[in-house]
Protein backbone atom coordinates (compact mmCIF):
# COMPACT_ATOMS: atom_id res chain seq x y z
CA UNK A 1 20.58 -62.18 -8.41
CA UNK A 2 22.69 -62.15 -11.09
CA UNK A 3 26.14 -61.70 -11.40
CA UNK A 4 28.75 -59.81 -13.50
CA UNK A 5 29.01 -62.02 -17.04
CA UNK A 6 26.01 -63.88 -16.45
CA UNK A 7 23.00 -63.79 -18.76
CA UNK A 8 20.51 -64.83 -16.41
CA UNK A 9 20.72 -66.81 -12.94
CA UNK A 10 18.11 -68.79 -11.26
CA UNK A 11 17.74 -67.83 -8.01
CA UNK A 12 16.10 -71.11 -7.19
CA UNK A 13 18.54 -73.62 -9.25
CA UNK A 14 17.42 -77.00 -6.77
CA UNK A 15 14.29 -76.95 -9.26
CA UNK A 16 15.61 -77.46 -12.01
CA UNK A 17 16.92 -80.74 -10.80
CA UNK A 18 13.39 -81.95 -9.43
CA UNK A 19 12.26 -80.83 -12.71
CA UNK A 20 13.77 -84.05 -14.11
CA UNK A 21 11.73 -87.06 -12.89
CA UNK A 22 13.69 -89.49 -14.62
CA UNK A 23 17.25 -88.47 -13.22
CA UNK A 24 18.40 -90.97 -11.30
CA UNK A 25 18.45 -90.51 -7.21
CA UNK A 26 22.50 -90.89 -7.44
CA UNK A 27 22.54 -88.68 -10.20
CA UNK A 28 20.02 -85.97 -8.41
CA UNK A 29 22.12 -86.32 -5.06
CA UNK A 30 25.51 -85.49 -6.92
CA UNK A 31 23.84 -82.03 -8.96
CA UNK A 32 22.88 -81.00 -5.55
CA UNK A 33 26.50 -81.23 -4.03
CA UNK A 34 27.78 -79.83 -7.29
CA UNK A 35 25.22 -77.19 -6.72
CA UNK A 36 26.00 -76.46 -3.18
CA UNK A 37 29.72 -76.26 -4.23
CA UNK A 38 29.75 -74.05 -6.70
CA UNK A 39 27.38 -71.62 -3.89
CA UNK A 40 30.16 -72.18 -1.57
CA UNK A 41 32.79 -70.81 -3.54
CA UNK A 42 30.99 -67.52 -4.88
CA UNK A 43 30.13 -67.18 -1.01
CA UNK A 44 34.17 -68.24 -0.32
CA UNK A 45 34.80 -65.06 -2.90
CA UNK A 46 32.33 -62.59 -1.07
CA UNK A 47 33.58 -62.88 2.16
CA UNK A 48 36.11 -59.78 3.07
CA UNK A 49 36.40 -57.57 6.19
CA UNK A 50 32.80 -56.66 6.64
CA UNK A 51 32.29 -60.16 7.53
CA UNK A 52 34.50 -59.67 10.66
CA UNK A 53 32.98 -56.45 11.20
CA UNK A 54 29.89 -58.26 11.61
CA UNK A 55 30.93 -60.67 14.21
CA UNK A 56 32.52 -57.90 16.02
CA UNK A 57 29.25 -55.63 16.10
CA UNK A 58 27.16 -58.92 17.04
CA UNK A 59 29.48 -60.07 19.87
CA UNK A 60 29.07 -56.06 21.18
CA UNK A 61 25.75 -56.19 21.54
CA UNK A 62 25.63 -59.51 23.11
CA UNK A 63 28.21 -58.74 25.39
CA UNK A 64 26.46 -55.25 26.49
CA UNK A 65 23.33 -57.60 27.16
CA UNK A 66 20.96 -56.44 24.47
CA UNK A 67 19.17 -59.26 21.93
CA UNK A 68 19.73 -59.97 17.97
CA UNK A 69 16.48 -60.61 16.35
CA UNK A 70 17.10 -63.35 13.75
CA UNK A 71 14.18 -62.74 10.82
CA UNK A 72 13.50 -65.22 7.74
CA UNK A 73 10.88 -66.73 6.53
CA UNK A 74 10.85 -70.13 4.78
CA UNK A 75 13.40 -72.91 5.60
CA UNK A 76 16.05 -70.41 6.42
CA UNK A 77 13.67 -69.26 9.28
CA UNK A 78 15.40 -72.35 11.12
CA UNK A 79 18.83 -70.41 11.11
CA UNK A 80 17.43 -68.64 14.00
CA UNK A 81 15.95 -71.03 16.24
């Protein structure tokens, strides 16, 4: 997805770091974190009100004793379990 001022994201940036064979493993480990950072603060930026809006409409439901269907696919599919 890309974002205002960007020319063009990848929406899978790990590979580019596997992409490198030669990188060192202390090297690879540190782009990661820097990675994950830098997707931590746009995330940090995103969330507003509608995040407790959320929570509030999820705890609701729980609390009036209907389910939440977690649905993903991939690794993120383990969020749910």
């Amino acid at each position: 997805m890309a974002r205002e001022g960007d020319t063009k994201v990848d929406p899978f940036p790990v590979r580019l770091i596997f992409a490198a064979p030669s990188m060192d493993p202390i090297e690879k480990a540190r782009r990661v974190i820097s990675l994950e950072i830098d997707e931590l603060q746009r995330l940090h930026e995103r969330v507003d009100a509608t995040f407790s809006e959320a929570v509030d409409i999820l705890r609701e439901t729980i609390e009036s004793g209907s389910r939440i269907a977690i649905v993903a696919h991939g690794k993120s599919g383990n969020v749910g379990s």
